[in-house]
Protein backbone atom coordinates (compact mmCIF):
# COMPACT_ATOMS: atom_id res chain seq x y z
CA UNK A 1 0.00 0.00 0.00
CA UNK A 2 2.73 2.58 0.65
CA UNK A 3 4.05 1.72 -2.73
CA UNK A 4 0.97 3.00 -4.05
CA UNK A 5 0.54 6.24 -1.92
CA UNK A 6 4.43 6.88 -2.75
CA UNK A 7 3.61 6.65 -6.57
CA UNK A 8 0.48 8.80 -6.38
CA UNK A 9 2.31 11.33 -4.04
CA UNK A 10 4.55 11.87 -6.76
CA UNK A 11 2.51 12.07 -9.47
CA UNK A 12 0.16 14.78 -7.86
CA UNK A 13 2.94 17.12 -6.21
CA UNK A 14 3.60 17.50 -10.38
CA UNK A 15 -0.02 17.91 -11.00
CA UNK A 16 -0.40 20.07 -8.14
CA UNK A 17 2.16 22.41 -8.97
CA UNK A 18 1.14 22.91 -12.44
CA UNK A 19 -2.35 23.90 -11.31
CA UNK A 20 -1.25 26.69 -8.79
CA UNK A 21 1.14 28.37 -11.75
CA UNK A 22 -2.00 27.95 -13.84
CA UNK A 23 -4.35 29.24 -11.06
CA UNK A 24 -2.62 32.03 -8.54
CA UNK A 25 -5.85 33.27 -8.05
CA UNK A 26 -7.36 29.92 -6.85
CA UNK A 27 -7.89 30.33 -3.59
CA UNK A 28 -9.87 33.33 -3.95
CA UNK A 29 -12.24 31.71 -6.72
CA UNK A 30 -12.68 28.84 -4.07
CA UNK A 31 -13.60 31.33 -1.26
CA UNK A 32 -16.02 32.99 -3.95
CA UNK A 33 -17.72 30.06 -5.26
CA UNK A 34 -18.26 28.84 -1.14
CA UNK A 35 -19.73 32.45 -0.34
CA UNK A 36 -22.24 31.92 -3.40
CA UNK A 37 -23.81 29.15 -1.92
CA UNK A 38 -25.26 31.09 1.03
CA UNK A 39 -24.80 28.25 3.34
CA UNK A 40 -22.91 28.44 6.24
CA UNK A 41 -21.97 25.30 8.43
CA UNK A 42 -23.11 25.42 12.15
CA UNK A 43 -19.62 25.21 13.67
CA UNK A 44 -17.80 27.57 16.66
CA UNK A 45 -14.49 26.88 15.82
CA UNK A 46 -13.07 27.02 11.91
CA UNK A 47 -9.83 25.15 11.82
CA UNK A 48 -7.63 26.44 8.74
CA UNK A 49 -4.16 26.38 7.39
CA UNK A 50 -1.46 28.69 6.28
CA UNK A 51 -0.24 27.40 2.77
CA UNK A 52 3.06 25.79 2.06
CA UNK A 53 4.54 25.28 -1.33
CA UNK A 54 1.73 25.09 -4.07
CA UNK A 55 -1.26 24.50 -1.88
CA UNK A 56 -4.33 26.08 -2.55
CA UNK A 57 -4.79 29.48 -0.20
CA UNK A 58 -7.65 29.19 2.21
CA UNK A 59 -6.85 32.54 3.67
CA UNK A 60 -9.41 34.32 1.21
CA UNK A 61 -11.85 31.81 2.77
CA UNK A 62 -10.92 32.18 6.63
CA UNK A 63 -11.44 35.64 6.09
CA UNK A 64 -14.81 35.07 5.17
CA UNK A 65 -15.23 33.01 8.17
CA UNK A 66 -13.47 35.48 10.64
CA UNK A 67 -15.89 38.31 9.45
CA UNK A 68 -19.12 36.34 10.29
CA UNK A 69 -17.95 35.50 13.48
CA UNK A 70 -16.80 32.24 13.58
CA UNK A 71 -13.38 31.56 15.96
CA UNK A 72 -10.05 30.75 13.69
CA UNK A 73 -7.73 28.45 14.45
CA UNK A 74 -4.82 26.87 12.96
CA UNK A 75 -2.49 24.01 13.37
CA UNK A 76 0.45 23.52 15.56
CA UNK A 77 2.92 20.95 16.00
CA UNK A 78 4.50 20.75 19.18
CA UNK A 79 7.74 19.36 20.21
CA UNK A 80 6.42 15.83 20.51
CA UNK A 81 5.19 15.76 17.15
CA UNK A 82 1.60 16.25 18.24
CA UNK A 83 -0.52 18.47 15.90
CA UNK A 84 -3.23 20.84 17.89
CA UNK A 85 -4.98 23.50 16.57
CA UNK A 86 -4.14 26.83 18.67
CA UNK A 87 -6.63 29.79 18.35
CA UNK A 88 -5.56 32.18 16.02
CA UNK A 89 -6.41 35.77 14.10
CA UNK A 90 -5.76 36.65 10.45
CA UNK A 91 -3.66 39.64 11.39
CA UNK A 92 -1.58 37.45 14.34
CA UNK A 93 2.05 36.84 13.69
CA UNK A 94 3.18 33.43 13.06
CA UNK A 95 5.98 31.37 14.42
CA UNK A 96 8.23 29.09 11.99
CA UNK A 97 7.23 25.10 12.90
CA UNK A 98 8.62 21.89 11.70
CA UNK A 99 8.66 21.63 7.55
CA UNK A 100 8.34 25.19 6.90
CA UNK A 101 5.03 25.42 8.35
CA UNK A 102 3.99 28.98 9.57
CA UNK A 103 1.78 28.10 13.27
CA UNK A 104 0.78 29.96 16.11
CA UNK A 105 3.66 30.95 18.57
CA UNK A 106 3.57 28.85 22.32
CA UNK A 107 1.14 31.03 23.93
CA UNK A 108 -1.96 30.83 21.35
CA UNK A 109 -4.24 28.47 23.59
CA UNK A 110 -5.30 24.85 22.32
CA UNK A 111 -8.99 24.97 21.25
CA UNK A 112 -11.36 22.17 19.57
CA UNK A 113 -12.68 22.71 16.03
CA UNK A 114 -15.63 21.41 14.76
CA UNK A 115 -15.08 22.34 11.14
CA UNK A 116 -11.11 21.84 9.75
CA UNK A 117 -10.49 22.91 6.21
CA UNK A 118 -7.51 20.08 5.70
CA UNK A 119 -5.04 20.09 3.16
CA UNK A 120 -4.10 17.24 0.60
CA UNK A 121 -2.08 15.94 -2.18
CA UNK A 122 -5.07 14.05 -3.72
CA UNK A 123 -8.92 13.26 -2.84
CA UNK A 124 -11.48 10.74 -4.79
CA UNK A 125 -16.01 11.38 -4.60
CA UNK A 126 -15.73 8.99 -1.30
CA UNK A 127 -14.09 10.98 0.89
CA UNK A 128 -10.05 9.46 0.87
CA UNK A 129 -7.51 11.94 1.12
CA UNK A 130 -4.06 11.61 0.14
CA UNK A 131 -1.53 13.97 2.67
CA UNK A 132 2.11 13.99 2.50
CA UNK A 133 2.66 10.84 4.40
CA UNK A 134 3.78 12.11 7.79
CA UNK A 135 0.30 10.48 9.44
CA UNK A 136 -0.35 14.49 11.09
CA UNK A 137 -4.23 15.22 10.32
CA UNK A 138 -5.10 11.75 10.40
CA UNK A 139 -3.87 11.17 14.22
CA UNK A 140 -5.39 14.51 15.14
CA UNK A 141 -8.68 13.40 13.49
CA UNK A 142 -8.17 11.05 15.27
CA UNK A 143 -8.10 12.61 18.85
CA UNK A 144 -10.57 15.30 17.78
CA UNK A 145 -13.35 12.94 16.82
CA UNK A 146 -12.70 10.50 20.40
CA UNK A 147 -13.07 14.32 22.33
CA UNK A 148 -16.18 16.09 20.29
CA UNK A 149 -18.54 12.74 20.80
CA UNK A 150 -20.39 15.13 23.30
CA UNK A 151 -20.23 18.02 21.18
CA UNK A 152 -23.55 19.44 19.69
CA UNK A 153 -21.62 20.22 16.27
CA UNK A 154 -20.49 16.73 15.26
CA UNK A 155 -16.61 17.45 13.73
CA UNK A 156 -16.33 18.10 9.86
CA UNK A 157 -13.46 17.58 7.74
CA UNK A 158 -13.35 19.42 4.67
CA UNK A 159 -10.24 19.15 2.24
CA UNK A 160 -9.43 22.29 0.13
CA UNK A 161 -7.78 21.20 -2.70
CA UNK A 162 -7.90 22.14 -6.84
CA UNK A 163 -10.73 20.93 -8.43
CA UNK A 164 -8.28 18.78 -10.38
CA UNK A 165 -6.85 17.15 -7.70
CA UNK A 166 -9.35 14.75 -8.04
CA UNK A 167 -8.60 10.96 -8.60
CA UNK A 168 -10.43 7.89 -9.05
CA UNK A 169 -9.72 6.56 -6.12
CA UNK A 170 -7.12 7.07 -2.94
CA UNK A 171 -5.49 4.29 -1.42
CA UNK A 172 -6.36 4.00 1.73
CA UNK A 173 -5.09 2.19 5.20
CA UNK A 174 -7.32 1.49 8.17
CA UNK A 175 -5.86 4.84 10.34
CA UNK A 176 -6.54 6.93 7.09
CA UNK A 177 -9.11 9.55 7.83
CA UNK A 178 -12.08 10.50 5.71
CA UNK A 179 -13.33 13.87 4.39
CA UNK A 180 -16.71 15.00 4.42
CA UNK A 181 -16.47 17.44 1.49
CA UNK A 182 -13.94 19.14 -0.36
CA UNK A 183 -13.79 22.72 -1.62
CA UNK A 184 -12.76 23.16 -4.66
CA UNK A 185 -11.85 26.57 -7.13
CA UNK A 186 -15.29 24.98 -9.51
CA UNK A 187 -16.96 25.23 -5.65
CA UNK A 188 -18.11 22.34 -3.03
CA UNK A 189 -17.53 18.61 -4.23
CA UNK A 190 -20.20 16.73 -2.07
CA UNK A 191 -18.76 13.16 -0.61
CA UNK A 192 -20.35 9.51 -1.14
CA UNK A 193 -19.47 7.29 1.85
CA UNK A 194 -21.12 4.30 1.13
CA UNK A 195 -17.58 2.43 0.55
């Protein structure tokens, strides 16, 4: 199975990185074609992430978000390797994190999302998401799904990803975590998990 995710990884860092060149203005088409809808999910807490490399922006998005009230947060690894999400504001400075990743300095408190906009490599119509391998969202999923059981906003997972990252199908392993949408530049892709 890793052979497989290894092989795909590659392919779509390619295909990935053609689409942003193609589309710098992705992320705010994505936010736009969200906004159009006119539905807004009943969550608190908005989980987002600062891009790295070619990933689509979901900044334009979050800011949409922020301004109708919803609390921001984004992820943070911590020593351990641990990924929580910290609270966080668009116009908060950022601290520099393992892999290049921009996060919230020490100090931003740990809060509980019930909506994370998760970034990926590659997604397929049933909800598997291909990340970069290093397990992070999926054990957090993980953690945040065993916590929120009491929660009144069951936890969402939506990837953000071009509309083109789209494959047939992900493969998957048992600790692999599943989206329940993606947002996409063409607007929401809705998920079938019936397999």
């Amino acid at each position: 199975m890793s052979d497989a995710k290894a092989a795909l990884r590659r392919e779509m860092k390619g295909r990935r990185a053609a689409l942003a060149a193609a589309s710098p203005d992705a992320g705010e088409r994505l936010a736009e074609a969200f906004v159009a809808r006119g539905v807004w999910p009943r969550a608190a807490v908005v989980a987002g992430f600062h891009p790295i490399r070619d990933e689509i922006d979901p900044r334009p998005l979050m800011r949409h978000f922020q301004a109708r009230g919803y609390t921001l947060s984004l992820p943070r690894i911590d020593v351990e390797g641990r990924m929580r999400f910290c609270a966080y504001s668009l116009d908060a400075p950022l601290v520099a994190g393992p892999f290049g990743i921009q996060q919230p300095g020490p100090d931003a408190p740990e809060v509980f999302p019930d909506l994370i906009l998760a970034p990926l490599l590659a997604f397929d119509h049933e909800g598997r998401r291909l990340g970069y391998g290093g397990g992070f969202y999926d054990r957090a999923l993980d953690y945040l799904r065993s916590v929120n059981q009491s929660n009144e906003n069951p936890l969402q997972v939506w990837g953000v990803a071009f509309s083109a990252q789209a494959v047939t199908r992900v493969p998957t392993e048992p600790h692999d975590q599943r989206l329940d949408a993606v947002l996409t530049e063409l607007g929401v892709i809705a998920i079938r998990k019936n397999t």
